[in-house]
N, C-alpha and C. Protein backbone atom coordinates (compact mmCIF):
# COMPACT_ATOMS: atom_id res chain seq x y z
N UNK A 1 -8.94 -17.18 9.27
CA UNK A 1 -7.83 -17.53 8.40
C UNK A 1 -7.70 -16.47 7.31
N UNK A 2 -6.67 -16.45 7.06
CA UNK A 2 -6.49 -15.40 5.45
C UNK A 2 -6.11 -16.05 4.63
N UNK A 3 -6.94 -15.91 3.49
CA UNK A 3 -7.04 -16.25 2.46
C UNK A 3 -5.99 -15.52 1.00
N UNK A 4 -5.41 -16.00 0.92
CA UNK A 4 -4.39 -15.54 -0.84
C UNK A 4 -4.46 -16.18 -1.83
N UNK A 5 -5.63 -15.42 -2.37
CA UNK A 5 -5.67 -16.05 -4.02
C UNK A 5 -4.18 -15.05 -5.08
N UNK A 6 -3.65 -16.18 -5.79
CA UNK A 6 -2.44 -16.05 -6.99
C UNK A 6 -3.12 -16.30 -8.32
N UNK A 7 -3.44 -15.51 -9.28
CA UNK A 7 -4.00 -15.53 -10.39
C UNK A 7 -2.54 -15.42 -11.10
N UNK A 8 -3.05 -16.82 -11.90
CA UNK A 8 -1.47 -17.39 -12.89
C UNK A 8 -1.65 -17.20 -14.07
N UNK A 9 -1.55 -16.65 -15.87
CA UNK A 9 -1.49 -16.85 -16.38
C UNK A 9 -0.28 -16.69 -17.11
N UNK A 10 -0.22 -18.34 -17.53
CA UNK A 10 1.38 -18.22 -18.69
C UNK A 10 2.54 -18.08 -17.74
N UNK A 11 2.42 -18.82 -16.75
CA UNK A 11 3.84 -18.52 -15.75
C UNK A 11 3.96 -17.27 -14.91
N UNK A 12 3.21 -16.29 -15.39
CA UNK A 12 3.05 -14.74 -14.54
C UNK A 12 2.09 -14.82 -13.57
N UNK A 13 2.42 -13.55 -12.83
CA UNK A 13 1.30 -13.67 -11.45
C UNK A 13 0.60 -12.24 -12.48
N UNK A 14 -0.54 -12.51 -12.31
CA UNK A 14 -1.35 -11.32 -13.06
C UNK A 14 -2.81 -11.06 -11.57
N UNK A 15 -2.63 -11.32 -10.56
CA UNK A 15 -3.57 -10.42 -9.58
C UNK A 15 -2.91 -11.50 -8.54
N UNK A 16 -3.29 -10.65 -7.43
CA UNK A 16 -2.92 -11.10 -6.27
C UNK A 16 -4.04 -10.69 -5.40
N UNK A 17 -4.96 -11.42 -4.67
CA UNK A 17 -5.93 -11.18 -3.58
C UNK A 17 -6.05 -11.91 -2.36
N UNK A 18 -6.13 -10.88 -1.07
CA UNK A 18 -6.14 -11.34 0.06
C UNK A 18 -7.29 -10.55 1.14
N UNK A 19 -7.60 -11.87 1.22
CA UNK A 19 -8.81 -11.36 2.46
C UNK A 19 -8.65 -12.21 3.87
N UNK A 20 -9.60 -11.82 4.18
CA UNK A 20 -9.42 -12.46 6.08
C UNK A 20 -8.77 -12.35 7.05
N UNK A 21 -9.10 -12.23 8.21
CA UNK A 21 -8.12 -12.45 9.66
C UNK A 21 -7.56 -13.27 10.05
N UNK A 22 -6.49 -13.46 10.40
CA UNK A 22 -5.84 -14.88 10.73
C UNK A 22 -6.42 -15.17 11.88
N UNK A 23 -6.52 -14.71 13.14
CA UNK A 23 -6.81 -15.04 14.02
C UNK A 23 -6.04 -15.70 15.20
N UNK A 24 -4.82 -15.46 14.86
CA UNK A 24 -3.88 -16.07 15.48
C UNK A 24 -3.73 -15.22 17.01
N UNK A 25 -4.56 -14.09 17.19
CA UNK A 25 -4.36 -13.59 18.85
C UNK A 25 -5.61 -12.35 18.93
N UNK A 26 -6.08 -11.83 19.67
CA UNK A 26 -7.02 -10.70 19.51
C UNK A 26 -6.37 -9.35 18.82
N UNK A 27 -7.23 -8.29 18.47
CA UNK A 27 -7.06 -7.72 17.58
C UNK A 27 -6.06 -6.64 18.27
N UNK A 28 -5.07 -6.19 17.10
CA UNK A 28 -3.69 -5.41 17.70
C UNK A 28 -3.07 -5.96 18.41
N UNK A 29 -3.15 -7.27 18.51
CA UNK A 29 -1.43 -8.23 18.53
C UNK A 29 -1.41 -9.54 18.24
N UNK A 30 -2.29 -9.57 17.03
CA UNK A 30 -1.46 -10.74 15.74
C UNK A 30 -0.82 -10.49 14.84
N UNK A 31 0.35 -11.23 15.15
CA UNK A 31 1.70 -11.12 14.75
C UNK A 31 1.78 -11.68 13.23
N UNK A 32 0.45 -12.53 13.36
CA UNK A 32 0.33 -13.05 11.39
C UNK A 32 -0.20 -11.92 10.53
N UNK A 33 -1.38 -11.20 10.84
CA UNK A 33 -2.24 -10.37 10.11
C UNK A 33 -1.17 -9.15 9.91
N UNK A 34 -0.37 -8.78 11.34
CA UNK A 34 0.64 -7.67 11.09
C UNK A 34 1.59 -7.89 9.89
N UNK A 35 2.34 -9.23 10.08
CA UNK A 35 3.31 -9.55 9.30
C UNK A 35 2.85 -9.43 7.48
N UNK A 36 1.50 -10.29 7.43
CA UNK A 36 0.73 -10.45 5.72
C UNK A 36 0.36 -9.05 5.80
N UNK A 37 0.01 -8.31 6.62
CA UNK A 37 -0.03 -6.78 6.33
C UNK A 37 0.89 -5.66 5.84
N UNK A 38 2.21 -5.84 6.46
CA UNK A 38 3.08 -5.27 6.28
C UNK A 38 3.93 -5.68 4.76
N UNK A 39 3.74 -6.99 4.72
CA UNK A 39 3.90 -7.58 3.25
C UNK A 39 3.43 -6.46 1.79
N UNK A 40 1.72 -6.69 2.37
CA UNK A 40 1.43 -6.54 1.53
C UNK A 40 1.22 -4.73 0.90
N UNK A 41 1.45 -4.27 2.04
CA UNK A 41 1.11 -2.53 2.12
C UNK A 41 2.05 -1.92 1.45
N UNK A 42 3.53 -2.53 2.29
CA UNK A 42 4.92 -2.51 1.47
C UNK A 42 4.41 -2.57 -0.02
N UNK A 43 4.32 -3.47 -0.16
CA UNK A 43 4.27 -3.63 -1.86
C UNK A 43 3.37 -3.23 -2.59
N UNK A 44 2.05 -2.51 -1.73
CA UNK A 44 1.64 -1.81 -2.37
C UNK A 44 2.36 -0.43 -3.15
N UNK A 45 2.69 0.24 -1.66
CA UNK A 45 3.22 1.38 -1.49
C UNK A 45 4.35 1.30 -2.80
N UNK A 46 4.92 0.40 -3.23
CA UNK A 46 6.11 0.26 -4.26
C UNK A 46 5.10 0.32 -5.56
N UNK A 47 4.29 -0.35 -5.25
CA UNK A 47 3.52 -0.50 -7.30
C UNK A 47 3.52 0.79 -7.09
N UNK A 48 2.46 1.74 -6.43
CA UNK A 48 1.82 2.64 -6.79
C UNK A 48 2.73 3.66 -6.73
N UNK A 49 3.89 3.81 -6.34
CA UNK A 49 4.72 4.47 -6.78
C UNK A 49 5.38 4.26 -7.83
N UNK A 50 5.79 3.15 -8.52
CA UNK A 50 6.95 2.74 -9.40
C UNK A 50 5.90 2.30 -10.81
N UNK A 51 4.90 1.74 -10.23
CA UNK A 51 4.19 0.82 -11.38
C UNK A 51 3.04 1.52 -11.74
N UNK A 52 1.90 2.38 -11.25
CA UNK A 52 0.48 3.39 -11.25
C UNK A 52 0.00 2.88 -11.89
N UNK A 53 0.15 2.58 -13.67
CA UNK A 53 -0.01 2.96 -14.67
C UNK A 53 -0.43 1.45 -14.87
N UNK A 54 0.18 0.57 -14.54
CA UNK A 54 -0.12 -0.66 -14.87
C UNK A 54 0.03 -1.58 -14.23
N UNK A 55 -0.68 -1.31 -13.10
CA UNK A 55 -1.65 -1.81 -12.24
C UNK A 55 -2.84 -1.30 -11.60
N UNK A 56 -4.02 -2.11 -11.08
CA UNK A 56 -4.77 -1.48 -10.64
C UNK A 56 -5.18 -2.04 -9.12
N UNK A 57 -4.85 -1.28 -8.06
CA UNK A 57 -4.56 -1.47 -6.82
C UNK A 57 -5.85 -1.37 -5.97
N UNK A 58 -6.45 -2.24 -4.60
CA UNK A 58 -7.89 -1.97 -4.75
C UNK A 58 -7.51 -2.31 -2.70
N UNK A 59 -8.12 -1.46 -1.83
CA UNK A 59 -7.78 -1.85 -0.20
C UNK A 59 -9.43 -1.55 0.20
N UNK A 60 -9.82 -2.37 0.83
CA UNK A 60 -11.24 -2.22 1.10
C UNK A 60 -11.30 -2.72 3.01
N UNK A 61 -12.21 -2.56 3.64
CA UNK A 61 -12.20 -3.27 4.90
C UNK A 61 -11.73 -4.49 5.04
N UNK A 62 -11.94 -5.49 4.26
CA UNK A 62 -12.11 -6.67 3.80
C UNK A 62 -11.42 -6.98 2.90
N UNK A 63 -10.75 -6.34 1.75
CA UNK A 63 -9.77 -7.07 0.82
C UNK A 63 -8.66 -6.35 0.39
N UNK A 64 -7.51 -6.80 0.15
CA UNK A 64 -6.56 -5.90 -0.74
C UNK A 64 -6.57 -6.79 -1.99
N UNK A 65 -6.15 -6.21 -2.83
CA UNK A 65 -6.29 -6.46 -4.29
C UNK A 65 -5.35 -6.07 -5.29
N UNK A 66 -4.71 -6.95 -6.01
CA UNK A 66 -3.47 -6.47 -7.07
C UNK A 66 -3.93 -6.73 -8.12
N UNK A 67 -3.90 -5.82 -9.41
CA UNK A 67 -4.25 -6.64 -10.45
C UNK A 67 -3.67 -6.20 -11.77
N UNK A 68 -3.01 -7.06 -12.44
CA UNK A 68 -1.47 -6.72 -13.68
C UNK A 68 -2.39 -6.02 -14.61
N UNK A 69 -1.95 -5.04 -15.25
CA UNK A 69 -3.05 -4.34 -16.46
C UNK A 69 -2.03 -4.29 -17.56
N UNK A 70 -0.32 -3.91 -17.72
CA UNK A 70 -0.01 -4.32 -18.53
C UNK A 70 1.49 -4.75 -17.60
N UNK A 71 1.46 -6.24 -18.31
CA UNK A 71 2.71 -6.96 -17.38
C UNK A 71 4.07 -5.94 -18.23
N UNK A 72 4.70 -6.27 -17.36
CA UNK A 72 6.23 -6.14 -16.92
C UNK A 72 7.50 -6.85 -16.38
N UNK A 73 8.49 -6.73 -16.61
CA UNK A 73 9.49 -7.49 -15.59
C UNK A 73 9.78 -7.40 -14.34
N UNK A 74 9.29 -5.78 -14.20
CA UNK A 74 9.73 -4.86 -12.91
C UNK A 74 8.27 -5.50 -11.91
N UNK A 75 7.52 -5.05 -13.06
CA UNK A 75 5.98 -6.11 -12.49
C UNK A 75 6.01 -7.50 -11.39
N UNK A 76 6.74 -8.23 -12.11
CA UNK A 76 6.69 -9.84 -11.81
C UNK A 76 8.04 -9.88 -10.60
N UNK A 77 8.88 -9.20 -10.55
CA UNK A 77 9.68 -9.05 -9.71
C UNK A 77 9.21 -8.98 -8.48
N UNK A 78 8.24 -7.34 -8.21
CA UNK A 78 7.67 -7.46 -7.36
C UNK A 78 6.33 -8.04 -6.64
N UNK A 79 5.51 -8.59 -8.15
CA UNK A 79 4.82 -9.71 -7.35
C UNK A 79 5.25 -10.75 -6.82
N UNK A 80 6.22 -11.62 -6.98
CA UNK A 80 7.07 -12.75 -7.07
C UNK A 80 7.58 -12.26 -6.06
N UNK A 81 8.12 -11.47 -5.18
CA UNK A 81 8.52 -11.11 -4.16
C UNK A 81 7.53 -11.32 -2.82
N UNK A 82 6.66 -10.22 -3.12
CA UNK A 82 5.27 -10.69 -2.47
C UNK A 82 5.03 -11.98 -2.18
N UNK A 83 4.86 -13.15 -3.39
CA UNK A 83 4.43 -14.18 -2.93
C UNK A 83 5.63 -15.07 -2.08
N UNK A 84 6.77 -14.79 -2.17
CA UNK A 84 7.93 -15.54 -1.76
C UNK A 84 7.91 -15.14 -0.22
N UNK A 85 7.36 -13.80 0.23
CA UNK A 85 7.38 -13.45 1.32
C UNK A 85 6.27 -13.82 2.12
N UNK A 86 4.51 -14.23 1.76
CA UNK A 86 3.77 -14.51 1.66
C UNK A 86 4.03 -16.38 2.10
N UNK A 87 4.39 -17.00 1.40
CA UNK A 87 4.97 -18.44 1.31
C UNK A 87 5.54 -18.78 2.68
N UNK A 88 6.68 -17.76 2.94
CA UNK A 88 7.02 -17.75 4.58
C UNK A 88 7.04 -17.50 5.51
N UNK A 89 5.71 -16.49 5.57
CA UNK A 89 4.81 -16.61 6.41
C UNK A 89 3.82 -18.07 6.62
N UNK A 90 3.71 -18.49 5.62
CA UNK A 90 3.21 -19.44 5.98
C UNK A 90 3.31 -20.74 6.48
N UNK A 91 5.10 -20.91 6.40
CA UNK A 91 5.88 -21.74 6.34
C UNK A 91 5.74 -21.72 8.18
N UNK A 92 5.28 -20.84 9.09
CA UNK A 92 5.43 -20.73 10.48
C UNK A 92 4.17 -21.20 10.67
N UNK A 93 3.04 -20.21 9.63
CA UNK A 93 1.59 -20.62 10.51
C UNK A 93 1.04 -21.04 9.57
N UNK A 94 0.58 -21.99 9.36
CA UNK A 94 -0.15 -22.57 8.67
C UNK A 94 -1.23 -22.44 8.50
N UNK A 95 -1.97 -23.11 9.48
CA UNK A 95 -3.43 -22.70 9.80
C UNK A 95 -3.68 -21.61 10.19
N UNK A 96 -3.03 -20.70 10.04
CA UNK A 96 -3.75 -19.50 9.86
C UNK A 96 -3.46 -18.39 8.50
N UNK A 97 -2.71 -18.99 7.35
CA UNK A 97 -2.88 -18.49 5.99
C UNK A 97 -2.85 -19.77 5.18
N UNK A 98 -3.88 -19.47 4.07
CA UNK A 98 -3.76 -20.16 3.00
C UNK A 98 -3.42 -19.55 1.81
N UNK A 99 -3.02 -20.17 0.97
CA UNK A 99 -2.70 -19.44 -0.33
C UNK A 99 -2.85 -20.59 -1.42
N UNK A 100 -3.61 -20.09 -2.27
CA UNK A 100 -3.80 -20.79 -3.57
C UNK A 100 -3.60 -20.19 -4.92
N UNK A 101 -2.47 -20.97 -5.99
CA UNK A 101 -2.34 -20.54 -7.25
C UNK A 101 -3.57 -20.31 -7.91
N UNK A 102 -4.11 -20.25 -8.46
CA UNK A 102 -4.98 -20.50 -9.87
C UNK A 102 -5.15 -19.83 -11.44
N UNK A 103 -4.76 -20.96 -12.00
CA UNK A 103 -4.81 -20.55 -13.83
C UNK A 103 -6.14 -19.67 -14.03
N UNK A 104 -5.96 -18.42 -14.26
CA UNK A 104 -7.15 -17.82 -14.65
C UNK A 104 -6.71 -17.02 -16.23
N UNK A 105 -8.06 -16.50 -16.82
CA UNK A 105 -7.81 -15.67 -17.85
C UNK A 105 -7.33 -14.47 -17.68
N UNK A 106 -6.42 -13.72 -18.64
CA UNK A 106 -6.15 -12.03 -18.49
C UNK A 106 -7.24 -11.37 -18.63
């Protein structure tokens, strides 16, 4: 399953983290992991062009990682995008992404 943690504070998304395989078919043709992949690469590829400075962006075997360093509008746009796109993906597969808000500190 893949996992999406939403770090909330004050109404803002201030990190976004995702780990795991969905598992929805063997490897190089699941259509979930492609899709939360392409989500999320996309929007990498946009911070770190548009945003660098304030954010700090993190891709490991195992995790991608967003994290707000100084919020923005342009910021929350495109996290809020992310998660809206994220949401419907999940809206197809269920059991194979989860996603959870949580109130954390800046």
């Amino acid at each position: 399953m893949i996992h999406v943690s939403i770090g909330m504070w004050d109404g803002h998304i201030i990190s976004i983290e995702c780990k795991g395989h969905a598992g929805y078919a063997e490897s190089g043709k699941d259509l979930v992991c492609a899709g939360v992949s392409s989500i999320l690469f996309g929007a990498l590829n946009a911070l770190d062009e548009m945003e660098k400075e304030h954010v700090r962006l993190r891709v490991t075997n195992s995790k991608i990682s967003i994290r707000v360093l100084e919020d923005n509008e342009h910021i929350q746009l495109l996290l809020k995008m992310i998660l809206i796109q994220l949401e419907t993906v999940r809206e197809s597969y269920q059991e194979y992404i989860e996603i959870k808000k949580l109130e954390v500190q800046p």
